[in-house]
C-alpha atoms as a PDB file:
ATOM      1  CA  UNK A   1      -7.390 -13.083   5.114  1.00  0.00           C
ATOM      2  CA  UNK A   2      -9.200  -9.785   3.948  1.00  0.00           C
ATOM      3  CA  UNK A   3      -8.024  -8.011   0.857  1.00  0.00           C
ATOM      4  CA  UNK A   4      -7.549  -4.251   0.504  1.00  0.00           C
ATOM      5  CA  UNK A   5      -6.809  -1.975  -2.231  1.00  0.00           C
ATOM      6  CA  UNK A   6      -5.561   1.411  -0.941  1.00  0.00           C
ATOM      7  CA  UNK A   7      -5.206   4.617  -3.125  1.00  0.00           C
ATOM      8  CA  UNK A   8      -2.680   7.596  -2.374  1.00  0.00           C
ATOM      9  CA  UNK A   9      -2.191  10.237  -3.501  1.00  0.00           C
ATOM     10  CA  UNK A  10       1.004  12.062  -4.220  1.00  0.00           C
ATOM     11  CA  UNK A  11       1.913  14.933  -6.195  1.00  0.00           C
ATOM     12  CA  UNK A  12       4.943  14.432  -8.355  1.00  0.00           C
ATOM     13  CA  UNK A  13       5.156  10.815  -7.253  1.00  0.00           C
ATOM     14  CA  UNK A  14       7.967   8.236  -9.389  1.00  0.00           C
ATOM     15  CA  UNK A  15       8.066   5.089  -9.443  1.00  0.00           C
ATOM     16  CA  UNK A  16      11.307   4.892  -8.341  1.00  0.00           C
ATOM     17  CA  UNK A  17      10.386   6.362  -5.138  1.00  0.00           C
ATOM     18  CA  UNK A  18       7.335   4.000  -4.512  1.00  0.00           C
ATOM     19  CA  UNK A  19       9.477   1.129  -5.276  1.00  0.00           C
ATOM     20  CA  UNK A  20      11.701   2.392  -2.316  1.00  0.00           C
ATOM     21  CA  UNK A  21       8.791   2.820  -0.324  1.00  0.00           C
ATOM     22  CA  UNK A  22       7.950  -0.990  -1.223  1.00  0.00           C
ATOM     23  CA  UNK A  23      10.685  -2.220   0.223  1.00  0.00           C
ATOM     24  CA  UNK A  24      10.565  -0.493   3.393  1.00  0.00           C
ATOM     25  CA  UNK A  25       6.807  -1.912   3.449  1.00  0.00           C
ATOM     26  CA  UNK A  26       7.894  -5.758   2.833  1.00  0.00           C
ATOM     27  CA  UNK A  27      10.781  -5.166   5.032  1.00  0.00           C
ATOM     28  CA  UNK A  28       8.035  -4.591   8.628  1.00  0.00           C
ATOM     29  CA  UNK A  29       4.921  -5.968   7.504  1.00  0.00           C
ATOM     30  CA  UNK A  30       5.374  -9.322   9.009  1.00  0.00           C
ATOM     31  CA  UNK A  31       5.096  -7.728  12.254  1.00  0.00           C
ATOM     32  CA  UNK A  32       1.637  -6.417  11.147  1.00  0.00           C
ATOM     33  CA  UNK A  33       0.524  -9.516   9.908  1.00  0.00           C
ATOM     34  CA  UNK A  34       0.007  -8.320   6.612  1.00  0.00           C
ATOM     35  CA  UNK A  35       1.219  -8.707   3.262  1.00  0.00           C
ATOM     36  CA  UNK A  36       1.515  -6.567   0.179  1.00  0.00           C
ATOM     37  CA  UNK A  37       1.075  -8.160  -2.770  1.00  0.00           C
ATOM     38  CA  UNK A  38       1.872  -6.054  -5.528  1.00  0.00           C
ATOM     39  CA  UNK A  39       1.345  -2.008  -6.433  1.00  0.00           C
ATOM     40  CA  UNK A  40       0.582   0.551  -9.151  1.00  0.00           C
ATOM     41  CA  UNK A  41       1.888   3.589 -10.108  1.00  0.00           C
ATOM     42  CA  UNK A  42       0.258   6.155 -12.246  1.00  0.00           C
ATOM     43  CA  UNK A  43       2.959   9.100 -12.327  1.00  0.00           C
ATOM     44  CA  UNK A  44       0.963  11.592 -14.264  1.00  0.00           C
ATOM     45  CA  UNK A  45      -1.984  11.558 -12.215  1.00  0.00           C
ATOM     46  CA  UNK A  46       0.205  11.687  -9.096  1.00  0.00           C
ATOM     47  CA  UNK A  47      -1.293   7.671  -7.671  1.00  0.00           C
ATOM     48  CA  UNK A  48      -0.391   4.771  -6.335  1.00  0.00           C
ATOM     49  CA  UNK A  49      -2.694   1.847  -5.854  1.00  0.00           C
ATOM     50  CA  UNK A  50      -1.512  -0.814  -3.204  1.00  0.00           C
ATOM     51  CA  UNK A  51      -3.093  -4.967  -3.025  1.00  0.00           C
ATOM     52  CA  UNK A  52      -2.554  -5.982   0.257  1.00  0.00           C
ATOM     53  CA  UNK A  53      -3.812  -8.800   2.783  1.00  0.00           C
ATOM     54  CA  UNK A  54      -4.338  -7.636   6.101  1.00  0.00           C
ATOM     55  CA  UNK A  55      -6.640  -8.855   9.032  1.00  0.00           C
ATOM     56  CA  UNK A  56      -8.180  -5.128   8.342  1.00  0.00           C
ATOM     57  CA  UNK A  57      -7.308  -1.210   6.935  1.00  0.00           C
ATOM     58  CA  UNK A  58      -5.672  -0.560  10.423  1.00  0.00           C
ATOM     59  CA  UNK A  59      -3.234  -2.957   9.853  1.00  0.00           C
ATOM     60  CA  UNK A  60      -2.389  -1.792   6.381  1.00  0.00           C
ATOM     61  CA  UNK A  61      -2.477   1.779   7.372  1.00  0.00           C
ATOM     62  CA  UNK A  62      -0.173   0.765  10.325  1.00  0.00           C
ATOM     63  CA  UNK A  63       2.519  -0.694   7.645  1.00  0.00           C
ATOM     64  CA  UNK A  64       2.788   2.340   5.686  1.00  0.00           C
ATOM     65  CA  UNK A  65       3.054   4.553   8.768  1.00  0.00           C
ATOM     66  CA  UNK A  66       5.359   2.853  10.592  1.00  0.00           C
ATOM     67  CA  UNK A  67       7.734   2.243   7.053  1.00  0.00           C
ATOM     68  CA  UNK A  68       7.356   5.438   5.524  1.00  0.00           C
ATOM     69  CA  UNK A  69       4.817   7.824   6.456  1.00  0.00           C
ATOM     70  CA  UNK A  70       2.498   7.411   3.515  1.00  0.00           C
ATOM     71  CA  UNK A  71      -0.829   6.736   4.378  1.00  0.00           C
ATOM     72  CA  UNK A  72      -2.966   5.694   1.380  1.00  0.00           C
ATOM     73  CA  UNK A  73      -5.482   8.695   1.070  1.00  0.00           C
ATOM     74  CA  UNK A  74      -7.805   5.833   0.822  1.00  0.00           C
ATOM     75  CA  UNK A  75      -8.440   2.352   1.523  1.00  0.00           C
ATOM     76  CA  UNK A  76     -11.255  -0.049   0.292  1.00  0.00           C
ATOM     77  CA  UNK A  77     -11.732  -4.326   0.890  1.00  0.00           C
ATOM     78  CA  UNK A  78     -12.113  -5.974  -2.318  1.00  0.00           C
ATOM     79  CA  UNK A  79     -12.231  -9.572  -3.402  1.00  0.00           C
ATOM     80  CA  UNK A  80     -10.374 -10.765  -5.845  1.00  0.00           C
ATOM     81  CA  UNK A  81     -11.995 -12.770  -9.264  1.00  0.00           C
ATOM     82  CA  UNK A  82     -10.752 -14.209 -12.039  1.00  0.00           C
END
């Protein structure tokens, strides 16, 4: 499965709030066939970086859009190396 790293941006942004927007994520993206791995949060430069799988960006954008309404600004497929 393809692996994205989205970026959003979001002025005044906590983390508090992106973990609620997590949830909401986890809690639908089955339906997508897609799954978010794990996120960042950089609160003083108003980010938030999310890992997902997905079979492409549309599906990721699709999770956050249907969830919450925050679509990542954003959205690049990486691979991941150790």
């Amino acid at each position: 499965m393809p692996l994205f790293m989205d970026m959003h941006d979001i002025e005044g942004v906590t983390a508090e709030a992106v973990a609620g927007a997590h949830e909401k994520d986890l809690a639908i993206q089955e339906g997508f066939g897609v799954t978010y791995r794990r996120y960042w949060v950089d609160e003083t430069a108003g980010r938030v970086f999310c890992l997902v799988e997905a079979p492409d960006a549309e599906a990721a954008h699709a999770v956050h859009r249907e969830a919450h309404g925050l679509v990542a600004d954003e959205i690049f497929q990486v691979t991941e190396h150790e």
